[in-house]
PDB file of N, CA and C in Angstrom:
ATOM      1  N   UNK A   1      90.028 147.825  90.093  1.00  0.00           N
ATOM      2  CA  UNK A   1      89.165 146.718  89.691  1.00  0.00           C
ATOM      3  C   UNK A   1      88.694 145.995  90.944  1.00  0.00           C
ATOM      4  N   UNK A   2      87.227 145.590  90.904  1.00  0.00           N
ATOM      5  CA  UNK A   2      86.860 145.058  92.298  1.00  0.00           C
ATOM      6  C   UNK A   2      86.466 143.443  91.857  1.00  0.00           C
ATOM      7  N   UNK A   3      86.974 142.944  92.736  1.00  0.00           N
ATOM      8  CA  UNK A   3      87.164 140.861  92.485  1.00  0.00           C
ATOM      9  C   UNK A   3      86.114 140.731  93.242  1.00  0.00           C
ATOM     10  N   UNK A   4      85.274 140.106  92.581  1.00  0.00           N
ATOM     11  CA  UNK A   4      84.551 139.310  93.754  1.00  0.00           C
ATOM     12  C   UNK A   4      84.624 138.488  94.395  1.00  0.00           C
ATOM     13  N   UNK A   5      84.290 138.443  95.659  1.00  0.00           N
ATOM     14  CA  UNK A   5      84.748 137.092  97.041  1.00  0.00           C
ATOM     15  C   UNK A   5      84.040 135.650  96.416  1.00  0.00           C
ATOM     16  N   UNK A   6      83.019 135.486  96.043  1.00  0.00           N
ATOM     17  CA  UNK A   6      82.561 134.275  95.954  1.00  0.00           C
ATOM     18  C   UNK A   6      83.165 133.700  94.410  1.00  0.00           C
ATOM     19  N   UNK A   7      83.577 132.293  94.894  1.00  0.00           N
ATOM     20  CA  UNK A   7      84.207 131.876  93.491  1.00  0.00           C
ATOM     21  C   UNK A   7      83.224 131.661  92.250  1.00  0.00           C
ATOM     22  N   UNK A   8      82.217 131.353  92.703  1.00  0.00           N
ATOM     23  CA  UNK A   8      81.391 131.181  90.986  1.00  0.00           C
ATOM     24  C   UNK A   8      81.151 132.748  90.674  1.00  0.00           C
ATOM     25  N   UNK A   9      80.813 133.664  91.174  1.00  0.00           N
ATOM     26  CA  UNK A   9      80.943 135.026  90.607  1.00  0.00           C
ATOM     27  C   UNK A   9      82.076 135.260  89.835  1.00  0.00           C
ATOM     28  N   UNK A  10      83.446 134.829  90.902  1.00  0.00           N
ATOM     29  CA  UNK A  10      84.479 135.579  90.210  1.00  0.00           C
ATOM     30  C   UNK A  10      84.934 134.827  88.587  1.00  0.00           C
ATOM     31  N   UNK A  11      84.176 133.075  88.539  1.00  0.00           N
ATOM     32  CA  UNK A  11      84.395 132.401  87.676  1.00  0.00           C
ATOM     33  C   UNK A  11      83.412 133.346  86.108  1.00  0.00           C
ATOM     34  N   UNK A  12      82.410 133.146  86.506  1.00  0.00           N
ATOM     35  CA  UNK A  12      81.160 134.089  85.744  1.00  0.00           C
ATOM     36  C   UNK A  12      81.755 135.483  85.466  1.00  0.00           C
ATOM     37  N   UNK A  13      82.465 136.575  86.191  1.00  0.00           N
ATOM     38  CA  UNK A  13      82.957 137.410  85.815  1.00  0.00           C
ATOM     39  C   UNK A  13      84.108 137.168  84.948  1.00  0.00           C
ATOM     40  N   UNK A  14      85.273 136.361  85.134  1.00  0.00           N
ATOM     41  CA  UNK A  14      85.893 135.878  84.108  1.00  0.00           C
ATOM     42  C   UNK A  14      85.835 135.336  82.657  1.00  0.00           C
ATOM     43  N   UNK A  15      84.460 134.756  83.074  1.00  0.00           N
ATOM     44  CA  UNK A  15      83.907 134.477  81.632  1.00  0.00           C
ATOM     45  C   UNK A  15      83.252 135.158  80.928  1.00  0.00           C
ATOM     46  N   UNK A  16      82.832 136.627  81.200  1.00  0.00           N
ATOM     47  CA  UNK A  16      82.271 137.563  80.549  1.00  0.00           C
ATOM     48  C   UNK A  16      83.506 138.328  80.255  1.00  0.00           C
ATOM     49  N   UNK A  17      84.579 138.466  80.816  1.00  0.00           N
ATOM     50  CA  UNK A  17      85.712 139.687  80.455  1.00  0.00           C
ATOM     51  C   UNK A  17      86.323 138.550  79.572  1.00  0.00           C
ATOM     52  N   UNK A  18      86.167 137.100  79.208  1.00  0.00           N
ATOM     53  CA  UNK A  18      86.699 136.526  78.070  1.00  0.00           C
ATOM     54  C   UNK A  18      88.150 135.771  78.450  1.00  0.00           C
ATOM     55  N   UNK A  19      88.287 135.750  80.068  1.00  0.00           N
ATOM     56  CA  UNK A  19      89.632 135.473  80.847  1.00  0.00           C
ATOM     57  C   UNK A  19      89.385 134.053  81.486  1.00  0.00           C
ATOM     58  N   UNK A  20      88.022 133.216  80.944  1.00  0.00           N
ATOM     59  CA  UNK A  20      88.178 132.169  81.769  1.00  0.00           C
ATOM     60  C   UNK A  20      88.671 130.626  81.116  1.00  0.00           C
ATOM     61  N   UNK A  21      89.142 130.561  81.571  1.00  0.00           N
ATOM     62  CA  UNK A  21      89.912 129.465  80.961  1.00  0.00           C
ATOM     63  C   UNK A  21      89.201 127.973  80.360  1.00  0.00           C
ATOM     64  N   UNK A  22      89.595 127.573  79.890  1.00  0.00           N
ATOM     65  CA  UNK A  22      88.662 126.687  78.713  1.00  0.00           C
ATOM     66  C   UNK A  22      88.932 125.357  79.277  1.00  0.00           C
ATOM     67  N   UNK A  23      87.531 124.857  79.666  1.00  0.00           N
ATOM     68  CA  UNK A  23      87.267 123.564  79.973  1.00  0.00           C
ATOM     69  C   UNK A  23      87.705 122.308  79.011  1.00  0.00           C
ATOM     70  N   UNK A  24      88.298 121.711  79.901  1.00  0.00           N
ATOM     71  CA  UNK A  24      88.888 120.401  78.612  1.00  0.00           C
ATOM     72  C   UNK A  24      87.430 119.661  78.640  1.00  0.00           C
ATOM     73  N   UNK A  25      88.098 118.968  77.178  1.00  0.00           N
ATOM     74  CA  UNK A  25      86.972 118.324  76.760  1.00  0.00           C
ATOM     75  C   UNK A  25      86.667 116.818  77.362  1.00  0.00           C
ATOM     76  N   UNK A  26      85.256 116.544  77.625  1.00  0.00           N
ATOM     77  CA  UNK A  26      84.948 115.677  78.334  1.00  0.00           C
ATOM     78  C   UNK A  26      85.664 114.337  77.481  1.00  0.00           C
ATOM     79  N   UNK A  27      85.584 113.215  77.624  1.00  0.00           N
ATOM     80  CA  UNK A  27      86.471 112.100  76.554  1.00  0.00           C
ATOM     81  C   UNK A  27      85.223 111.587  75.983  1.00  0.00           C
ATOM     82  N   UNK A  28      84.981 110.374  75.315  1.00  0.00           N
ATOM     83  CA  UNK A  28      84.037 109.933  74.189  1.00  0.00           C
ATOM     84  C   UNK A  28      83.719 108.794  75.259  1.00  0.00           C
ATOM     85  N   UNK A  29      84.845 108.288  75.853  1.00  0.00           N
ATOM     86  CA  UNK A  29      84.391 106.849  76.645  1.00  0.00           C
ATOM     87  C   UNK A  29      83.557 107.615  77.584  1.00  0.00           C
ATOM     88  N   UNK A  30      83.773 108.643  78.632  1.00  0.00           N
ATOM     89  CA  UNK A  30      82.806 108.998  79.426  1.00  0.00           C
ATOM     90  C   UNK A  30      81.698 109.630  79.278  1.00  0.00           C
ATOM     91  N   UNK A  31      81.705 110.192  78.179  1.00  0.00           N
ATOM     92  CA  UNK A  31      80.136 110.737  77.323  1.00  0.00           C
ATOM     93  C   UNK A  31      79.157 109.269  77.250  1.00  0.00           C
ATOM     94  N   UNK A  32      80.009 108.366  76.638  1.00  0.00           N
ATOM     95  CA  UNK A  32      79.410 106.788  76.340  1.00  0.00           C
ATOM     96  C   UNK A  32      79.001 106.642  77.842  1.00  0.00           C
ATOM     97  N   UNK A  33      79.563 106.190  78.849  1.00  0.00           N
ATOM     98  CA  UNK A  33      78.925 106.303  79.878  1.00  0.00           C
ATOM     99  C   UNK A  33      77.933 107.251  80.637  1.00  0.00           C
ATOM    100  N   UNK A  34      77.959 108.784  80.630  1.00  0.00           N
ATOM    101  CA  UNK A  34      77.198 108.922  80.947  1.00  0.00           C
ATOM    102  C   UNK A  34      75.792 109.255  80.086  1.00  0.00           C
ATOM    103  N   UNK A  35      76.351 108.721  78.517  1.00  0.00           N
ATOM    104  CA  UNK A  35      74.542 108.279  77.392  1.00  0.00           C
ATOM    105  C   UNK A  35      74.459 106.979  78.565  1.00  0.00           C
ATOM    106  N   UNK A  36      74.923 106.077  78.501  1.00  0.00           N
ATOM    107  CA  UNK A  36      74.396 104.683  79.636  1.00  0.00           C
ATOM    108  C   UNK A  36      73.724 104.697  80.310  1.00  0.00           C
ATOM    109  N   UNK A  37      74.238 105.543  81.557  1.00  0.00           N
ATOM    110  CA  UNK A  37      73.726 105.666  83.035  1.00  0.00           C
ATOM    111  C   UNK A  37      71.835 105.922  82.850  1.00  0.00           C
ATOM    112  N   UNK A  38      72.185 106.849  81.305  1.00  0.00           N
ATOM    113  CA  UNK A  38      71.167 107.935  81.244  1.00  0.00           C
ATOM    114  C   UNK A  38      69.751 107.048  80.186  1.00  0.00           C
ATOM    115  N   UNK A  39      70.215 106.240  80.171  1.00  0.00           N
ATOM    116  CA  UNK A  39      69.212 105.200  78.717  1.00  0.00           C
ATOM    117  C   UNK A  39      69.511 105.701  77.291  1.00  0.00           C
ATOM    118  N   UNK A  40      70.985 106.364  76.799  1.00  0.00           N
ATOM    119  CA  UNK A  40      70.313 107.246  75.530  1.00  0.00           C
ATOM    120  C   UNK A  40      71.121 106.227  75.159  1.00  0.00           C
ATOM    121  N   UNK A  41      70.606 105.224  74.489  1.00  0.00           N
ATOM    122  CA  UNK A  41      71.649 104.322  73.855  1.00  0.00           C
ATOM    123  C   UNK A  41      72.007 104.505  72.534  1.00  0.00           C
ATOM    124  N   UNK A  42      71.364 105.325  71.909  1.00  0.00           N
ATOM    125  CA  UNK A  42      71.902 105.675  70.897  1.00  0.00           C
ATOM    126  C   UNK A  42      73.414 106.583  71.007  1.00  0.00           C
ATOM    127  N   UNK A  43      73.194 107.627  71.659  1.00  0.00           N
ATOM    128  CA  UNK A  43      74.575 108.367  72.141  1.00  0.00           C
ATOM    129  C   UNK A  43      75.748 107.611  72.443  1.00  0.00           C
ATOM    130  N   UNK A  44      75.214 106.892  73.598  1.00  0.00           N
ATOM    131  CA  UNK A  44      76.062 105.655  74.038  1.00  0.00           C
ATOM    132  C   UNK A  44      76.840 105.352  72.837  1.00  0.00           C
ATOM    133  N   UNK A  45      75.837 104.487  72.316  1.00  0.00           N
ATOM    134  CA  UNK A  45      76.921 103.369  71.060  1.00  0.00           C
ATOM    135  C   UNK A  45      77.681 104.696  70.500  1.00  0.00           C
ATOM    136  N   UNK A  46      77.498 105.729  69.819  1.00  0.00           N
ATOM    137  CA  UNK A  46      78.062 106.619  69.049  1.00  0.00           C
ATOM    138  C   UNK A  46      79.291 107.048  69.858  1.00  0.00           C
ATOM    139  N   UNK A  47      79.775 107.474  71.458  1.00  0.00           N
ATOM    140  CA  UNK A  47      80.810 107.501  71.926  1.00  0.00           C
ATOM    141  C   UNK A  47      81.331 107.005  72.226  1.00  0.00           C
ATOM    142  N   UNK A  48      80.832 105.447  72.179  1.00  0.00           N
ATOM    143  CA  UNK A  48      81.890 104.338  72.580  1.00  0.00           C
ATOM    144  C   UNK A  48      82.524 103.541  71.863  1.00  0.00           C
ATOM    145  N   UNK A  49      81.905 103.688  70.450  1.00  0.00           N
ATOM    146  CA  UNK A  49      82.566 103.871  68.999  1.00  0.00           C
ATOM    147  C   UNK A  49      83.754 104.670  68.993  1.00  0.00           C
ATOM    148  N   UNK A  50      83.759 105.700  68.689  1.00  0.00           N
ATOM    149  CA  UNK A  50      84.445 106.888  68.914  1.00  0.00           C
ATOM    150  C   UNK A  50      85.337 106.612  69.490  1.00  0.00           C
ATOM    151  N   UNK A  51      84.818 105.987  70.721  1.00  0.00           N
ATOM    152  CA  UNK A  51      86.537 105.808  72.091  1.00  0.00           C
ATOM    153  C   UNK A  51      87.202 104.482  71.579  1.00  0.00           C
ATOM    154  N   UNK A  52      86.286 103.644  71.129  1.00  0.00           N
ATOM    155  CA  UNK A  52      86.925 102.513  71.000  1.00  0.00           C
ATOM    156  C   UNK A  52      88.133 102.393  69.579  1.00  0.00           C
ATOM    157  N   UNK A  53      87.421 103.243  68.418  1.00  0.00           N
ATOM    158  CA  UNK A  53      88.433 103.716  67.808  1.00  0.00           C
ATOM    159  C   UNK A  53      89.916 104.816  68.234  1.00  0.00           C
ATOM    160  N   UNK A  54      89.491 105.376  69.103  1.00  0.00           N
ATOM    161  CA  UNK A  54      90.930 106.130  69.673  1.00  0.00           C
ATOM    162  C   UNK A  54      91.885 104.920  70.682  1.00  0.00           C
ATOM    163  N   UNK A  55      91.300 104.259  71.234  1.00  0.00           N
ATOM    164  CA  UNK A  55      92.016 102.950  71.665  1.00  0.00           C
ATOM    165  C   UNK A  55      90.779 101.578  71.798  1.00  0.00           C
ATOM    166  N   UNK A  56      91.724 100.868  70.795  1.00  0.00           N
ATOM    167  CA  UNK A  56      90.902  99.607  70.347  1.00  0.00           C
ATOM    168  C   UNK A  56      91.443  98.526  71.314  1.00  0.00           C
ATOM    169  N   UNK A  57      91.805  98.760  71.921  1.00  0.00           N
ATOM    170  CA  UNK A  57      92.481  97.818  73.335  1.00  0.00           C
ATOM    171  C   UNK A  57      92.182  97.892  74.665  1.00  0.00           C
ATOM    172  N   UNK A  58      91.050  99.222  74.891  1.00  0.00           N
ATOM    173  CA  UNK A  58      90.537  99.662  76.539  1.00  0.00           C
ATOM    174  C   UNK A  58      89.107  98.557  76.503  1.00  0.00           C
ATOM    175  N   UNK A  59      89.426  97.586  77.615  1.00  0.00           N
ATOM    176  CA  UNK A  59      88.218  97.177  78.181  1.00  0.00           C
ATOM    177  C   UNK A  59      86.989  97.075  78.179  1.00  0.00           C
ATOM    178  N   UNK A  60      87.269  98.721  78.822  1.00  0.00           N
ATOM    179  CA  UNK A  60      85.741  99.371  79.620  1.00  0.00           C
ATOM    180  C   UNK A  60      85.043  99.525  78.022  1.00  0.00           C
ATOM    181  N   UNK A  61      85.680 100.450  77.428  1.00  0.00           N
ATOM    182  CA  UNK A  61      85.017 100.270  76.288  1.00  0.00           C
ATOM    183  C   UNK A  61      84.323  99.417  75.375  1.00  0.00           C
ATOM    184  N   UNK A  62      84.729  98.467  75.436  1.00  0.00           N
ATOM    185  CA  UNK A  62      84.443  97.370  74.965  1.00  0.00           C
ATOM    186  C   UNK A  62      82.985  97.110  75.588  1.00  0.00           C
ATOM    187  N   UNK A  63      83.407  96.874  76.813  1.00  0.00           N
ATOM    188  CA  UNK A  63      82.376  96.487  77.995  1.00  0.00           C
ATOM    189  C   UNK A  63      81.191  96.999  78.066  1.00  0.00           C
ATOM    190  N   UNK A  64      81.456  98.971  78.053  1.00  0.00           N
ATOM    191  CA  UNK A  64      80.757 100.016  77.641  1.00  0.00           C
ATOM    192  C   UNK A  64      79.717  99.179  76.300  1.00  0.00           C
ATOM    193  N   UNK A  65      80.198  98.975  75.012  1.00  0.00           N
ATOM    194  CA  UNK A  65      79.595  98.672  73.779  1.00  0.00           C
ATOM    195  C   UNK A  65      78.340  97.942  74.229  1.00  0.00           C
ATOM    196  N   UNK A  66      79.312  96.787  74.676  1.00  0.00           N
ATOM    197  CA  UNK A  66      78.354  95.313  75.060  1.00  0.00           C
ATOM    198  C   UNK A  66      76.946  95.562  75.602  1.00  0.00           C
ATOM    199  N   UNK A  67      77.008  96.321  77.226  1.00  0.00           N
ATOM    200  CA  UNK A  67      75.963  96.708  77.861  1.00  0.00           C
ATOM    201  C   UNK A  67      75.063  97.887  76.632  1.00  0.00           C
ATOM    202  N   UNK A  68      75.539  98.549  75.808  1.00  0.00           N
ATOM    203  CA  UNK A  68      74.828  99.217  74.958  1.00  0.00           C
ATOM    204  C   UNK A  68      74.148  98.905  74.402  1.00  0.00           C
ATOM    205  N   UNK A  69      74.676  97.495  73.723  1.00  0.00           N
ATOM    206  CA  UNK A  69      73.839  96.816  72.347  1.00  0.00           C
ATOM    207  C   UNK A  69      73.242  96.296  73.152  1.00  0.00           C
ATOM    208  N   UNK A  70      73.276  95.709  74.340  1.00  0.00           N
ATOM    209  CA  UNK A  70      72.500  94.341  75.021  1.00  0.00           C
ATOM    210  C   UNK A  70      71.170  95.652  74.978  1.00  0.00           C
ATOM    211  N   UNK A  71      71.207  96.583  76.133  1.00  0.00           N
ATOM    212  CA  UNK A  71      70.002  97.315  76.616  1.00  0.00           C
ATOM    213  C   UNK A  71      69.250  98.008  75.003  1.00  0.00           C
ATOM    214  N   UNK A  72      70.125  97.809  74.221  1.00  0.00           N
ATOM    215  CA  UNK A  72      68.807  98.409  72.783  1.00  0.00           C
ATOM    216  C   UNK A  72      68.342  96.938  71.860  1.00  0.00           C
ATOM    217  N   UNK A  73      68.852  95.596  72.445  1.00  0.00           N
ATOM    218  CA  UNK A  73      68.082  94.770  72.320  1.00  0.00           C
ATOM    219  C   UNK A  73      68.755  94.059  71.119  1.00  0.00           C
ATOM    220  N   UNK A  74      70.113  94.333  71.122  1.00  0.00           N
ATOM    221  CA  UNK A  74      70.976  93.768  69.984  1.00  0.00           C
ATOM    222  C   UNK A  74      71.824  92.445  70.509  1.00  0.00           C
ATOM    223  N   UNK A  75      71.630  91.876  70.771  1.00  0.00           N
ATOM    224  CA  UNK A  75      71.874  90.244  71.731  1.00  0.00           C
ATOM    225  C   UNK A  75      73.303  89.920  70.297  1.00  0.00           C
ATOM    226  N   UNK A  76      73.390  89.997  69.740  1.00  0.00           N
ATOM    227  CA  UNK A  76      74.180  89.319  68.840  1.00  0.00           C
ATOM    228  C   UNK A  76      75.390  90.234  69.037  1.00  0.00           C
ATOM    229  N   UNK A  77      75.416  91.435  68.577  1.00  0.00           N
ATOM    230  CA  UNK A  77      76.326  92.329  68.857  1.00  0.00           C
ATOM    231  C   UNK A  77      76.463  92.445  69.937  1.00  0.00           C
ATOM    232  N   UNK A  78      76.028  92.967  71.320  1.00  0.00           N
ATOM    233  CA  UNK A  78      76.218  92.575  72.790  1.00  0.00           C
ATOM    234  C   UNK A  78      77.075  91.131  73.153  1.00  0.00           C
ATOM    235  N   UNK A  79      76.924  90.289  72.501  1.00  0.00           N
ATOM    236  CA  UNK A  79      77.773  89.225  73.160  1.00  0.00           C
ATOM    237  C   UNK A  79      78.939  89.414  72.094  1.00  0.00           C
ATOM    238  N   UNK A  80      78.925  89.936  70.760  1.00  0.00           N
ATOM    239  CA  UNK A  80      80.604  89.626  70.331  1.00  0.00           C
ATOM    240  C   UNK A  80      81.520  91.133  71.248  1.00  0.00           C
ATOM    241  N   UNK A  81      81.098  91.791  71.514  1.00  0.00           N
ATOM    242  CA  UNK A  81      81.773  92.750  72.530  1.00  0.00           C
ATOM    243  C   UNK A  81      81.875  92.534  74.027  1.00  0.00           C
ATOM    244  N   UNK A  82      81.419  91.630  74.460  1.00  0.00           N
ATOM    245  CA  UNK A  82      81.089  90.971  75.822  1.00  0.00           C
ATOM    246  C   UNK A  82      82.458  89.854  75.664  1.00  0.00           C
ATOM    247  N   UNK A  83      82.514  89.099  74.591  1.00  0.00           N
ATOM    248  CA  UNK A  83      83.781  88.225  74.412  1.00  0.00           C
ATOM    249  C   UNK A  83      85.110  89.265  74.268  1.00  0.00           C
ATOM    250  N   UNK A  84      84.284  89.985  73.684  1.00  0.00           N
ATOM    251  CA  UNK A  84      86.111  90.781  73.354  1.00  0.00           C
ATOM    252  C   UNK A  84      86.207  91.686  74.936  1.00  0.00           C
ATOM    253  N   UNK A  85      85.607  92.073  74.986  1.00  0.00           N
ATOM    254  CA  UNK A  85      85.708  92.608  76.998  1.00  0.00           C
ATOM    255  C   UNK A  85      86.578  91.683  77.534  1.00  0.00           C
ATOM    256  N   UNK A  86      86.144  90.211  77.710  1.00  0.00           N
ATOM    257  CA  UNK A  86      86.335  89.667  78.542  1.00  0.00           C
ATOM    258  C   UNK A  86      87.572  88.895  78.375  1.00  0.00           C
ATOM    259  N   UNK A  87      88.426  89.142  76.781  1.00  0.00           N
ATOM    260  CA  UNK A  87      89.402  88.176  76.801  1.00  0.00           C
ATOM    261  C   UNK A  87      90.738  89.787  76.688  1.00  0.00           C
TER     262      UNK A  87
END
């Protein structure tokens, strides 16, 4: 059997013989961030939902929400997640 020297080949060959090992899954809070970074605020709110239900006590998440609703123009919801961020 001949390996190939360069690692994304040998990764790409692994993944065609069905031997490559399975990428963990990205989390919901960082999907929520990177819908953010990206303007999809719809995505956003939907994974930071998601995260905020798997832990209703993380921050960022929270924080995450706030900046969500604020940038799709939801001022009411943006500030009750902006209070809960911040306490």
């Amino acid at each position: 059997r001949i390996e190939p020297a360069d690692e994304t080949a040998r990764l790409q060959l692994d993944l065609l013989e069905g031997r490559a090992a399975a990428r963990p899954r990205t989390s919901d809070k960082e999907m929520g961030r990177r819908s953010l970074e990206k303007s999809y605020l719809i995505d956003a709110l939907r994974f930071y939902r998601a995260a905020h239900e798997q832990d209703p006590t993380d921050p960022e998440v929270m924080l995450g929400l706030a900046q969500a609703y604020n940038q799709s123009g939801n001022d009411r919801d943006a500030l009750l997640w902006f209070d809960r961020a911040r306490k």
